[in-house]
N, C-alpha and C. Protein backbone atom coordinates (compact mmCIF):
# COMPACT_ATOMS: atom_id res chain seq x y z
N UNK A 1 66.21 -115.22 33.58
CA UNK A 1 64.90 -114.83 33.05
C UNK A 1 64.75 -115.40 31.65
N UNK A 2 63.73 -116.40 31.20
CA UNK A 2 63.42 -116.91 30.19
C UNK A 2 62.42 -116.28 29.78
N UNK A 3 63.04 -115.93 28.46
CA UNK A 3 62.09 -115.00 27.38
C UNK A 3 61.88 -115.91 26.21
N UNK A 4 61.04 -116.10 25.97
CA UNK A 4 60.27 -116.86 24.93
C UNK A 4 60.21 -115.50 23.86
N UNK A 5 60.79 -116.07 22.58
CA UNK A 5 60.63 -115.29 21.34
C UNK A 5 59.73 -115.18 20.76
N UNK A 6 59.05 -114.08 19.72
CA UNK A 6 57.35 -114.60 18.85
C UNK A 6 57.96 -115.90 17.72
N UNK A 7 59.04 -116.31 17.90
CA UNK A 7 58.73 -117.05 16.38
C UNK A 7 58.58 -118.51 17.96
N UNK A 8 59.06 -118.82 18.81
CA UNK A 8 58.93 -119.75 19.51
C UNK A 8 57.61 -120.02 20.03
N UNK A 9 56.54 -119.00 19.94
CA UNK A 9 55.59 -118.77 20.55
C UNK A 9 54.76 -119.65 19.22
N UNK A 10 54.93 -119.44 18.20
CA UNK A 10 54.48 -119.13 16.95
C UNK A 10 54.57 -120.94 16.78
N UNK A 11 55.98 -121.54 16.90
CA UNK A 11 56.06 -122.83 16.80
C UNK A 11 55.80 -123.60 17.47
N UNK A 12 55.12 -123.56 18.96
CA UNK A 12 54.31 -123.78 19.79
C UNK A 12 52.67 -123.93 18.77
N UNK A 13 52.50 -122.79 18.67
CA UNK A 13 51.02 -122.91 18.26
C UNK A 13 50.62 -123.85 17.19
N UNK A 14 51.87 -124.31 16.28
CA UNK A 14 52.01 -124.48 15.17
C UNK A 14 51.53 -126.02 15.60
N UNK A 15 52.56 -126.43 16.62
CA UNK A 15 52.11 -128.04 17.13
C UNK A 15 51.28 -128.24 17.65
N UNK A 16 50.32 -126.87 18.16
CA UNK A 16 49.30 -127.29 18.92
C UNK A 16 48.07 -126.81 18.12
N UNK A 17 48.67 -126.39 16.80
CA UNK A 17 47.25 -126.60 15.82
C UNK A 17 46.50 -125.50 16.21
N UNK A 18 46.96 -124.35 16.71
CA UNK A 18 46.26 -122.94 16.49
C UNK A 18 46.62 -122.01 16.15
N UNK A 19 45.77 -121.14 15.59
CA UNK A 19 45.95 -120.37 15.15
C UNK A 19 46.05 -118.86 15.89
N UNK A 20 46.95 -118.08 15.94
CA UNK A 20 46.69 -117.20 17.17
C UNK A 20 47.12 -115.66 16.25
N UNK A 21 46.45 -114.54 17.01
CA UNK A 21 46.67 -113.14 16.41
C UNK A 21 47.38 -112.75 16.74
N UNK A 22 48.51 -111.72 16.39
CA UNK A 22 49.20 -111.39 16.62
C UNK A 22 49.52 -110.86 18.55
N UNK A 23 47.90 -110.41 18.74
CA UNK A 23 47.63 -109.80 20.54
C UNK A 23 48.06 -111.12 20.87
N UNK A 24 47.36 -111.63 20.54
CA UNK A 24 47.49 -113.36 21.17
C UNK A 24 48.61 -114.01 21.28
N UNK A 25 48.89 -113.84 20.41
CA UNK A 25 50.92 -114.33 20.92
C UNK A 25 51.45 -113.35 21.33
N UNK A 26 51.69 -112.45 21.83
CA UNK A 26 51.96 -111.38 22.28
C UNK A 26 51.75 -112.05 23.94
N UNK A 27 50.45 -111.97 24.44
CA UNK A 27 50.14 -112.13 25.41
C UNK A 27 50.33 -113.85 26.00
N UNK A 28 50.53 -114.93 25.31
CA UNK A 28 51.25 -116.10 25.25
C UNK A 28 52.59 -115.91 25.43
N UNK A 29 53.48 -114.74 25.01
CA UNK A 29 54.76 -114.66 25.02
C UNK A 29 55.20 -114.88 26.45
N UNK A 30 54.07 -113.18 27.11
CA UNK A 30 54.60 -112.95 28.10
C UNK A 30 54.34 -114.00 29.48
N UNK A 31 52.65 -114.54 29.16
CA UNK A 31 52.41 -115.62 29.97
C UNK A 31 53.25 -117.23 30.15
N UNK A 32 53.57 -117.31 28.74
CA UNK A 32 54.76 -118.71 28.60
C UNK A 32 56.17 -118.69 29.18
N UNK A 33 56.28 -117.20 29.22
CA UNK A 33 57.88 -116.87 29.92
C UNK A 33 57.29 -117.00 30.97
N UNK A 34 56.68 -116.05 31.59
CA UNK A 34 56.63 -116.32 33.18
C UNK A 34 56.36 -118.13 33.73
N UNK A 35 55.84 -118.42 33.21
CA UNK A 35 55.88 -120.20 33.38
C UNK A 35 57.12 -120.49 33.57
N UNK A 36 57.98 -120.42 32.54
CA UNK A 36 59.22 -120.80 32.40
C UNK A 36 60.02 -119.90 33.55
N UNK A 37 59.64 -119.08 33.69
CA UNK A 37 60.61 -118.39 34.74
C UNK A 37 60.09 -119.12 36.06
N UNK A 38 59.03 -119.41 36.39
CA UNK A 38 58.71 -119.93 37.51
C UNK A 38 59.24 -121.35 37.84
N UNK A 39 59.56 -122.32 36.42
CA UNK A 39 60.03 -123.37 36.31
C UNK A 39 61.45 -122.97 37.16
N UNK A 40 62.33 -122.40 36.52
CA UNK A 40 63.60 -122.03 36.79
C UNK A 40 63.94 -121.85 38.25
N UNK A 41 62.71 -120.97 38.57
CA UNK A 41 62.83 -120.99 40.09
C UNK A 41 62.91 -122.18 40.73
N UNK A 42 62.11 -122.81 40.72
CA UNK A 42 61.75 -124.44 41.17
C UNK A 42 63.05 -125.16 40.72
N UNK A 43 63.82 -125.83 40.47
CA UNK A 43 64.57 -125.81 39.78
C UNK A 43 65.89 -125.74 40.84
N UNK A 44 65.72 -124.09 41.12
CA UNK A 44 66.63 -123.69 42.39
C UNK A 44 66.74 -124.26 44.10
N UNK A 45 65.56 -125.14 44.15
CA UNK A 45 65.02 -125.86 45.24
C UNK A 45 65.96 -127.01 45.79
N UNK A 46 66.16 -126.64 46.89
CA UNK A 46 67.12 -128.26 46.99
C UNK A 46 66.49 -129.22 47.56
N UNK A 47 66.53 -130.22 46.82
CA UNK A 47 65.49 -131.51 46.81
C UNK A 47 66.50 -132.76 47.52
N UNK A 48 67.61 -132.10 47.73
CA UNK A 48 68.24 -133.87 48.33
C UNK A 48 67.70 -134.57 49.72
N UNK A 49 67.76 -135.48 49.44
CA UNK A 49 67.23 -136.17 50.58
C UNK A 49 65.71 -136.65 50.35
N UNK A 50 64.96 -135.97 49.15
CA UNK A 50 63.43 -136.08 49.30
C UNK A 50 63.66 -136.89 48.06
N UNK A 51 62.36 -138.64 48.14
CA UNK A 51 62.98 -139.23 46.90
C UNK A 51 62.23 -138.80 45.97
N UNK A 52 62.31 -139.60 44.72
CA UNK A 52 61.12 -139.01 43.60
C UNK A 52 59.97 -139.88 43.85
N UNK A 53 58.47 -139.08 43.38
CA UNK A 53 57.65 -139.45 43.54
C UNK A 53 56.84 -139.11 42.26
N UNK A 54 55.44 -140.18 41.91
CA UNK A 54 54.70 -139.91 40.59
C UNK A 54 53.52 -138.85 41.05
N UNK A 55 53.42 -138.85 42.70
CA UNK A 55 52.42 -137.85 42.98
C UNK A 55 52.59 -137.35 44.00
N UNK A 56 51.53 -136.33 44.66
CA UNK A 56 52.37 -135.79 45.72
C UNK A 56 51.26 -135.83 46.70
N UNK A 57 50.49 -136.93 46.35
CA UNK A 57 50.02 -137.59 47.82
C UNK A 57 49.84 -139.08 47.82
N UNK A 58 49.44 -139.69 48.81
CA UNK A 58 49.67 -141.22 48.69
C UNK A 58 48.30 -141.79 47.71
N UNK A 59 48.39 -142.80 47.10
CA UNK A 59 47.32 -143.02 46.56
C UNK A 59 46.71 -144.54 47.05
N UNK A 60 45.77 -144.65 46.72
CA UNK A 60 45.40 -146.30 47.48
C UNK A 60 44.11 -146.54 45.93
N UNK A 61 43.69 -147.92 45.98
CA UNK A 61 42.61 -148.20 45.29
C UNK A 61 41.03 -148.02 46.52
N UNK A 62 40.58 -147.23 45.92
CA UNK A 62 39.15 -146.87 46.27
C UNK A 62 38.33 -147.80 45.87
N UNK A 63 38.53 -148.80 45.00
CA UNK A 63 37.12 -149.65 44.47
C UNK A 63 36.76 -150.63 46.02
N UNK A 64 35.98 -151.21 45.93
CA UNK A 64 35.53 -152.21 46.77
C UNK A 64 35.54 -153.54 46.34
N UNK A 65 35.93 -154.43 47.31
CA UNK A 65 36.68 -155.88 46.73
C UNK A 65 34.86 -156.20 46.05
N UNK A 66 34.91 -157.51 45.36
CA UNK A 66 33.94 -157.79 44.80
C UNK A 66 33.33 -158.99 45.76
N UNK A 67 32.06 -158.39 45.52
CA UNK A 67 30.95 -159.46 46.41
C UNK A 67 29.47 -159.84 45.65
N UNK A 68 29.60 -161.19 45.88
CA UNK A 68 28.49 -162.06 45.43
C UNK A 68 26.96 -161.86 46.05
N UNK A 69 26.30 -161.06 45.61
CA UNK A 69 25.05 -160.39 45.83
C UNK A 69 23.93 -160.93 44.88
N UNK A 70 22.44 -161.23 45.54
CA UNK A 70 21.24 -161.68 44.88
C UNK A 70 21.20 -160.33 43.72
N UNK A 71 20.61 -161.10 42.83
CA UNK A 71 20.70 -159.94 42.24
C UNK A 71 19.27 -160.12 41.14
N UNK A 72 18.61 -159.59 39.71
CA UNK A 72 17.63 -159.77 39.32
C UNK A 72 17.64 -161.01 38.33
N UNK A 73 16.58 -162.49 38.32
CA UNK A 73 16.50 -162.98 37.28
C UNK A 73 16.34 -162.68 36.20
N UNK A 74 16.19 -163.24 35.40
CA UNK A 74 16.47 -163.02 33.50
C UNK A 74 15.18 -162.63 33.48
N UNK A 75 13.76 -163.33 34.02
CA UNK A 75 13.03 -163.09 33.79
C UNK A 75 12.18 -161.47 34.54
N UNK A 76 12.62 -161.38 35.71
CA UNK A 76 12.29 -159.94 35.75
C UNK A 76 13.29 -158.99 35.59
N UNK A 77 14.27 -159.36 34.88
CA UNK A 77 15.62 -158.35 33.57
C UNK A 77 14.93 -157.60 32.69
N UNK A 78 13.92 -158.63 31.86
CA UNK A 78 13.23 -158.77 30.96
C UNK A 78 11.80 -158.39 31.02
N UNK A 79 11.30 -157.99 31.82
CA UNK A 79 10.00 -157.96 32.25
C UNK A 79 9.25 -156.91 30.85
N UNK A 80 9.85 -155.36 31.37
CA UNK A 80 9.29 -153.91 30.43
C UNK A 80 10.07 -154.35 29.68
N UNK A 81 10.72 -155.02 28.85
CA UNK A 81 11.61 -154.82 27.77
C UNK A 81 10.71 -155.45 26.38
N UNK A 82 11.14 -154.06 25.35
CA UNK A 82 10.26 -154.03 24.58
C UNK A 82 10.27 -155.30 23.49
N UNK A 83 11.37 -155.75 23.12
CA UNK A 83 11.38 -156.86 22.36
C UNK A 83 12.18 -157.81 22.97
N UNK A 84 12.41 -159.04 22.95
CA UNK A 84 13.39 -159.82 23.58
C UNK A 84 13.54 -161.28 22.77
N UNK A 85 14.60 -161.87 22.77
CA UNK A 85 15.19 -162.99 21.99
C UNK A 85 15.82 -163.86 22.97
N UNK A 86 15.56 -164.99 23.17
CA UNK A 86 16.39 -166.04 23.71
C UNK A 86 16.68 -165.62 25.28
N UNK A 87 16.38 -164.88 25.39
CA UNK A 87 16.77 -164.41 26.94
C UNK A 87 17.54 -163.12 27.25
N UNK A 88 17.51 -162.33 25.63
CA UNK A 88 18.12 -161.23 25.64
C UNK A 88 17.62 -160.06 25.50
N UNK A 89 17.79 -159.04 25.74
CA UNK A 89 17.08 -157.53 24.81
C UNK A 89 17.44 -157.50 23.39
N UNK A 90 16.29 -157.33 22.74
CA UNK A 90 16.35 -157.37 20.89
C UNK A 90 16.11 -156.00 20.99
N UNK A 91 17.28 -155.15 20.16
CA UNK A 91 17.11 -154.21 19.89
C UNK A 91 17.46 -153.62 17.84
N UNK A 92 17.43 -153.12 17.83
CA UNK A 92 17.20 -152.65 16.16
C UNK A 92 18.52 -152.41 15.62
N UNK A 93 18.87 -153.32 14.34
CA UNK A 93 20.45 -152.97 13.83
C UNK A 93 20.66 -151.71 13.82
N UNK A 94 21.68 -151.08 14.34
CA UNK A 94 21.79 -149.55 14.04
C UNK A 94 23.13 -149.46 12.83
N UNK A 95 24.07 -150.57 12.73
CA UNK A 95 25.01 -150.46 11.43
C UNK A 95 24.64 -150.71 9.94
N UNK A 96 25.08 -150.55 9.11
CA UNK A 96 24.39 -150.08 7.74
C UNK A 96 25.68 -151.55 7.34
């Protein structure tokens, strides 16, 4: 049984840049142990034979290969566009 101490709780928060009330680590104590106790359990699992894996389902690429499609000229790109340059959208410096 892993019991997480308040000053461990405390140096936790410390790296994670919060600030917590006293209830509050209190109730982090008891929730961070049980994590850790559940780790421990797991832990107890016998894994031989199963190899390691980065996930625990198969993954594939979802994109779609790329295809050469008609697509809009410059000039109806450009059509509603409110200002335009050379064949581009002119839009307003926004850096100082």
């Amino acid at each position: 049984m892993a019991k997480l101490s308040l000053q461990e709780v405390e140096t936790i928060a410390e790296l994670a840049k919060l600030t917590l009330t006293g209830e509050e680590k209190a109730k982090f104590q008891e929730q961070l142990s049980a994590i850790l106790d559940y780790a421990e359990i797991l832990q107890q699992v016998d894994t031989t034979g199963i190899p390691p894996t980065a996930s625990a389902i198969p993954l594939h690429n979802v994109m779609r290969p790329d295809q050469v499609k008609p697509s809009l000229s410059t000039e109806e790109a450009l059509f509603n566009a409110p200002d335009t340059a050379e064949s581009s959208f002119r839009v307003r410096a926004i850096l100082d």
